[in-house]
PDB file of N, CA and C in Angstrom:
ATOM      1  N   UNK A   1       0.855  -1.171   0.000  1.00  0.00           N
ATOM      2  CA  UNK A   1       0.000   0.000   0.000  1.00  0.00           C
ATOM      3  C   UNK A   1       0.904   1.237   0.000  1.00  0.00           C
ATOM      4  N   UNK A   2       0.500   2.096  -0.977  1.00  0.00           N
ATOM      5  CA  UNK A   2       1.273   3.253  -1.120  1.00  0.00           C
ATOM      6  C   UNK A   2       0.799   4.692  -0.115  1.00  0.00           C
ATOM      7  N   UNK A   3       1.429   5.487   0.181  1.00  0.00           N
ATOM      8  CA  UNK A   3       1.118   6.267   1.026  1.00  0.00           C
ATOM      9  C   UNK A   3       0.801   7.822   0.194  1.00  0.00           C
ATOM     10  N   UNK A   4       1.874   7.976  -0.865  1.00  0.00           N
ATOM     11  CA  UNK A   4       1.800   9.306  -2.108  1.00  0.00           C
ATOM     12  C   UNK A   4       2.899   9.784  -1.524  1.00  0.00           C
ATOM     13  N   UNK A   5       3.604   9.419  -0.441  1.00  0.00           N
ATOM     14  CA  UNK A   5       5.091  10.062   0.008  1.00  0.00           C
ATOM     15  C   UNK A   5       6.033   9.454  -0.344  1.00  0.00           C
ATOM     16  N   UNK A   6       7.844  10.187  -0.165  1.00  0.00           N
ATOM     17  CA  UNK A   6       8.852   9.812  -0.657  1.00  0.00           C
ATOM     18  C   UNK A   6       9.063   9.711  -2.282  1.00  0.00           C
ATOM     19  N   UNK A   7      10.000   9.328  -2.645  1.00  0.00           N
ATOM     20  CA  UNK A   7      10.437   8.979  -4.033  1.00  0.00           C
ATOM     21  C   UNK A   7       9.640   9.005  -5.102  1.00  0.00           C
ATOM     22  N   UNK A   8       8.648   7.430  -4.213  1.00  0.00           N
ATOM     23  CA  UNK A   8       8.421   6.448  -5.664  1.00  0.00           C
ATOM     24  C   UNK A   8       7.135   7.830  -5.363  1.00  0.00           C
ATOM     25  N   UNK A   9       5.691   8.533  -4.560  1.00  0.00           N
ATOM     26  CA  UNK A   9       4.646   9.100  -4.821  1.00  0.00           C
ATOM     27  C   UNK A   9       5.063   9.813  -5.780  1.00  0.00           C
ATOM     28  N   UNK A  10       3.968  10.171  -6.344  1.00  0.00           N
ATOM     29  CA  UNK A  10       3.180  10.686  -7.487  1.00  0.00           C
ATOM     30  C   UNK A  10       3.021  12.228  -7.743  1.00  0.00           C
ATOM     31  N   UNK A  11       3.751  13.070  -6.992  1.00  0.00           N
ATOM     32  CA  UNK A  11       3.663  14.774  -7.067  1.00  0.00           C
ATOM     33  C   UNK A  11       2.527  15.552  -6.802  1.00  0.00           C
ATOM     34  N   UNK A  12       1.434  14.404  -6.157  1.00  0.00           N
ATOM     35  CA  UNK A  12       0.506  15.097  -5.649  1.00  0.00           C
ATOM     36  C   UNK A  12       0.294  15.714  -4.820  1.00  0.00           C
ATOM     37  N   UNK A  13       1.218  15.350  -3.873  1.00  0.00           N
ATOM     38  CA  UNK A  13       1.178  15.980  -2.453  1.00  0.00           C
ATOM     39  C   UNK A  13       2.185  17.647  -2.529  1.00  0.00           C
ATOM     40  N   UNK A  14       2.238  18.178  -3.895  1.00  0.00           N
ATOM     41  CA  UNK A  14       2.965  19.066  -3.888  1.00  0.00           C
ATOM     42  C   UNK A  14       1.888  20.576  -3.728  1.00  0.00           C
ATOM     43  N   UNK A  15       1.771  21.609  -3.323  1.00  0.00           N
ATOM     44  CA  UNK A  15       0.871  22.335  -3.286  1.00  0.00           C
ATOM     45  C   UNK A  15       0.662  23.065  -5.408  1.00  0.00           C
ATOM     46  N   UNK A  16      -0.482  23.593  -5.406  1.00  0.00           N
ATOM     47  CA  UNK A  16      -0.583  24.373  -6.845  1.00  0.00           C
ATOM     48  C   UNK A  16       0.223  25.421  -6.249  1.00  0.00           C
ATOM     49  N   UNK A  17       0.515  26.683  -7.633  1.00  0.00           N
ATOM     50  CA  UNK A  17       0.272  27.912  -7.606  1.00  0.00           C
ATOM     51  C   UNK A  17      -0.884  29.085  -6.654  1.00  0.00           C
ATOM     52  N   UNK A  18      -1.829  28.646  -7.152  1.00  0.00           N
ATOM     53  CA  UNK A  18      -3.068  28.991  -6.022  1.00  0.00           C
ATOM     54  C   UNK A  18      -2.670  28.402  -4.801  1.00  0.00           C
ATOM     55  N   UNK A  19      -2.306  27.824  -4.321  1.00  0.00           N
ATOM     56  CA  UNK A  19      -2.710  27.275  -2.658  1.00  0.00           C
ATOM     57  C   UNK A  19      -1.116  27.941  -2.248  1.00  0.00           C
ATOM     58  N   UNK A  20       0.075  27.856  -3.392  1.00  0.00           N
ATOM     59  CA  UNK A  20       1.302  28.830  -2.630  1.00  0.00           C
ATOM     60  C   UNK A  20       1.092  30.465  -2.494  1.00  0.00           C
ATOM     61  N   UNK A  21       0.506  30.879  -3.510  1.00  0.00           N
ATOM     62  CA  UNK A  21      -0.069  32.173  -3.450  1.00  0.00           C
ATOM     63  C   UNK A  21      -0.369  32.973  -2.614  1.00  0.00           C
ATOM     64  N   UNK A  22      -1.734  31.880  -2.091  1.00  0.00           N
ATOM     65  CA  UNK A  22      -2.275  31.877  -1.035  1.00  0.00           C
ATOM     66  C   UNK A  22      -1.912  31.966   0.413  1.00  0.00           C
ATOM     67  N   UNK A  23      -0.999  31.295   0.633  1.00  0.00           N
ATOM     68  CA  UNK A  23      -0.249  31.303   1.901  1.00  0.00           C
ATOM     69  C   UNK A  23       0.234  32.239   1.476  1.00  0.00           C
ATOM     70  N   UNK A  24       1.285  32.888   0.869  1.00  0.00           N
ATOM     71  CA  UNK A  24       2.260  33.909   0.896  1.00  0.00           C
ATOM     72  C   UNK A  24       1.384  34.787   1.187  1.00  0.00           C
ATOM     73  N   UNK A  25      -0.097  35.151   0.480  1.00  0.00           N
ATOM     74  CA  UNK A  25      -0.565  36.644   0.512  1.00  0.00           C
ATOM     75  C   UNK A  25      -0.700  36.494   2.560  1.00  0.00           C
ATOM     76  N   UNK A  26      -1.284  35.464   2.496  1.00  0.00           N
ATOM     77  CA  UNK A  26      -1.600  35.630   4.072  1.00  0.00           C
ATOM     78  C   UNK A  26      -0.896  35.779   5.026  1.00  0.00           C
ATOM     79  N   UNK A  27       0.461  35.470   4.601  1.00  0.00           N
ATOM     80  CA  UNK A  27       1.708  36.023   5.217  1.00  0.00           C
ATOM     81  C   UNK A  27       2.029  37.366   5.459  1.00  0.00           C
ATOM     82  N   UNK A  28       1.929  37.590   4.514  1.00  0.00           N
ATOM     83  CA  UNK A  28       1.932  39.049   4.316  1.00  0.00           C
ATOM     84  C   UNK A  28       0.887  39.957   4.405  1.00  0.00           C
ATOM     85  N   UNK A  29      -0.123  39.399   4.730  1.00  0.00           N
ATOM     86  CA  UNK A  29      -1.446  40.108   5.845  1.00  0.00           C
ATOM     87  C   UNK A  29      -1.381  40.871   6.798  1.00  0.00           C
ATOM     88  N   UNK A  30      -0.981  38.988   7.213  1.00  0.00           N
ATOM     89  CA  UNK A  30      -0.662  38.695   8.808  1.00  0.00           C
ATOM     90  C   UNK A  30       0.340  39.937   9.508  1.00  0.00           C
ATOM     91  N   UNK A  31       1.456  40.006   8.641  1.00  0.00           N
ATOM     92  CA  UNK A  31       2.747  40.821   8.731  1.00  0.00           C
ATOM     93  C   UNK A  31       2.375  42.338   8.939  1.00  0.00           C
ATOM     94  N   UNK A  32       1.537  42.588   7.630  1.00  0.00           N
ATOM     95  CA  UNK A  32       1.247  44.113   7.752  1.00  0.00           C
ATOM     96  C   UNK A  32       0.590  44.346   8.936  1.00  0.00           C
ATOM     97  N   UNK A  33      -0.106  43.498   9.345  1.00  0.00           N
ATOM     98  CA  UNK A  33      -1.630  43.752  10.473  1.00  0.00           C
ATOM     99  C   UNK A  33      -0.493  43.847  12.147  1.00  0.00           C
ATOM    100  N   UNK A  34       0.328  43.169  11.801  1.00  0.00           N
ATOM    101  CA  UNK A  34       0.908  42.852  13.377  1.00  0.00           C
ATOM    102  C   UNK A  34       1.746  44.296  13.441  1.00  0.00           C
ATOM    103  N   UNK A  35       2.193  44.618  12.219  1.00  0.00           N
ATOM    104  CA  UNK A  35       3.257  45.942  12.209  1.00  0.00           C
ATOM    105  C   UNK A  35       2.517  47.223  12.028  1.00  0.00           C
ATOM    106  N   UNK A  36       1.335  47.077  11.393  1.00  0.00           N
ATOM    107  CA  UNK A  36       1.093  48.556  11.232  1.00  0.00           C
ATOM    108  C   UNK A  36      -0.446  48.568  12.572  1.00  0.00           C
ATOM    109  N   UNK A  37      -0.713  47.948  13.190  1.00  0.00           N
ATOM    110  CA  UNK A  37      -1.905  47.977  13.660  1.00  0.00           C
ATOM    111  C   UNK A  37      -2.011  46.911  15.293  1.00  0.00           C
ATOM    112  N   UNK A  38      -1.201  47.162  16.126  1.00  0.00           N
ATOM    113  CA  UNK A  38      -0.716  46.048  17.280  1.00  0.00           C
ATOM    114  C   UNK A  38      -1.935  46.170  17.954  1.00  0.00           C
ATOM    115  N   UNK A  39      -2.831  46.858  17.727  1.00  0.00           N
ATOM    116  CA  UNK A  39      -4.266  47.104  18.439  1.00  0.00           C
ATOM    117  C   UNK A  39      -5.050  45.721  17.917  1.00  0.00           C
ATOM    118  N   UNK A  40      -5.580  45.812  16.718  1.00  0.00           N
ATOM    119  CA  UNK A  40      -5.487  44.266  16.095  1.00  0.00           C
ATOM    120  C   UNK A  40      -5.454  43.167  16.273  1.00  0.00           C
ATOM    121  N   UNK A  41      -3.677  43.265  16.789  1.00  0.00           N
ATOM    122  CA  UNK A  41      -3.468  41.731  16.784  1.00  0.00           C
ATOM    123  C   UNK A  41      -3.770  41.234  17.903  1.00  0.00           C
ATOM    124  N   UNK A  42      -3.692  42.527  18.969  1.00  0.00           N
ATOM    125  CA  UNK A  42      -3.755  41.765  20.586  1.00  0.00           C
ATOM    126  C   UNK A  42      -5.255  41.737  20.697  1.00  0.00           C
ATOM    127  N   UNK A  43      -5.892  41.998  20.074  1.00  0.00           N
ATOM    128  CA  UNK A  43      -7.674  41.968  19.986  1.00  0.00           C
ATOM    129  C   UNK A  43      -7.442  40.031  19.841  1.00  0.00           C
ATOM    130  N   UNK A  44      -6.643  40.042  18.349  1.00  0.00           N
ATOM    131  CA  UNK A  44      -6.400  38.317  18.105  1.00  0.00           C
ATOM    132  C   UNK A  44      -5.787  37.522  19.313  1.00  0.00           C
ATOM    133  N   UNK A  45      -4.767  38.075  20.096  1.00  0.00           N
ATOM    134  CA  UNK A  45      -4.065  37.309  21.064  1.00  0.00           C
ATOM    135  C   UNK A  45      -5.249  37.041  22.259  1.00  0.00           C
ATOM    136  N   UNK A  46      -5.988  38.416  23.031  1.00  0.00           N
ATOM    137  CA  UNK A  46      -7.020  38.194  23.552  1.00  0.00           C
ATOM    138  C   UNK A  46      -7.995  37.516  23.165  1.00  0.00           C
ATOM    139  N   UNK A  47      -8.306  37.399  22.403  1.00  0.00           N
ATOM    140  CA  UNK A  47      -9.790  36.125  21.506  1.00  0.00           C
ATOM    141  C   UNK A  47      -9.261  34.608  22.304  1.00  0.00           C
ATOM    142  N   UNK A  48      -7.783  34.876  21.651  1.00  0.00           N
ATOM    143  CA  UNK A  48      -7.163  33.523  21.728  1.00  0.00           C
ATOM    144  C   UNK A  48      -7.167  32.906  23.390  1.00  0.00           C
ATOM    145  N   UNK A  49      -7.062  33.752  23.977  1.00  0.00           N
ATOM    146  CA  UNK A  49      -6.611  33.740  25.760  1.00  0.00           C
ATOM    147  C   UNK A  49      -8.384  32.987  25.799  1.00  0.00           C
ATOM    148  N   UNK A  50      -9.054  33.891  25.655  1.00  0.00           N
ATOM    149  CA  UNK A  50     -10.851  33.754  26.105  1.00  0.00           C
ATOM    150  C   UNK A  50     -11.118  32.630  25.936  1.00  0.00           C
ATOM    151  N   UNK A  51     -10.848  32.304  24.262  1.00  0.00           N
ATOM    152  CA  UNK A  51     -10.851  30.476  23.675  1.00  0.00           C
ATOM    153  C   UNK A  51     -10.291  29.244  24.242  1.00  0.00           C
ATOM    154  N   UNK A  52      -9.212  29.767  25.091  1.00  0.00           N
ATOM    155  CA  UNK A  52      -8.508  28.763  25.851  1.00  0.00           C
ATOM    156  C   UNK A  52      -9.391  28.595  27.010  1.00  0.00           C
ATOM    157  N   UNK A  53      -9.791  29.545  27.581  1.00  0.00           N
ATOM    158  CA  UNK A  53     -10.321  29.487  28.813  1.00  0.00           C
ATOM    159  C   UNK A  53     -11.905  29.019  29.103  1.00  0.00           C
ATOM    160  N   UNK A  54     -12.708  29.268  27.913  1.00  0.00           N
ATOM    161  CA  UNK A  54     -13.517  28.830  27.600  1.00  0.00           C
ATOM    162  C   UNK A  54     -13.316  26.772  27.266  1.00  0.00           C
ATOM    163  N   UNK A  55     -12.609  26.756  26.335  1.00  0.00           N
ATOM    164  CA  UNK A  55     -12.478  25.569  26.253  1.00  0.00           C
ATOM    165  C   UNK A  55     -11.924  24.677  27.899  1.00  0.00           C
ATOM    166  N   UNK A  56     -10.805  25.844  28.661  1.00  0.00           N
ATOM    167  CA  UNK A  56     -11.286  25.001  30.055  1.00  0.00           C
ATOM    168  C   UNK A  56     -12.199  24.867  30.882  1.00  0.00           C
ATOM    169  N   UNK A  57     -12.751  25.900  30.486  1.00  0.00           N
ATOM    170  CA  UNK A  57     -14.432  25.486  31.669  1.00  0.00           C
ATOM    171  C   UNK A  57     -15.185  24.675  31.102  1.00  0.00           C
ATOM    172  N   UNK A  58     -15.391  24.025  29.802  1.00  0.00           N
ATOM    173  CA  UNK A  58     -16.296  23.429  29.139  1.00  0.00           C
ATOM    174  C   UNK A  58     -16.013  21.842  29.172  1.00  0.00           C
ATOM    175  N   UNK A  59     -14.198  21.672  29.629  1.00  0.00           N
ATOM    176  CA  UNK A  59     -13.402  20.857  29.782  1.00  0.00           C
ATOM    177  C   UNK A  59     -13.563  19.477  28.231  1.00  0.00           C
ATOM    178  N   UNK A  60     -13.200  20.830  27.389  1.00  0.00           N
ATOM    179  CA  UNK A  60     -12.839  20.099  26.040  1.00  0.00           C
ATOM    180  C   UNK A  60     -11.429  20.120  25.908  1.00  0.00           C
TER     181      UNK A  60
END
């Protein structure tokens, strides 16, 4: 049974154009948003804190 990894797979597991694109633009989102706008991101870091804490009281 083949897995599509190493050597012998088949080049499927390689990303398109679109899906590298993609990441890069969001990289570079991400980048602008953290540098030009730190109000933003810590809005994102706080979400993130709440989500954790939520998920411990719910004990998921």
């Amino acid at each position: 049974m083949s897995t599509g990894s190493g050597p012998a797979g088949d080049d499927n597991d390689r990303l398109s154009a679109f899906w590298s694109l993609f990441y890069i633009s969001a990289a570079l989102v991400i980048t602008f948003l953290y540098y030009r706008n730190l109000g933003l991101w810590r809005l994102f870091e706080h979400a993130r804190r709440w989500l954790e804490w939520v998920r411990v009281m719910l004990g998921v």
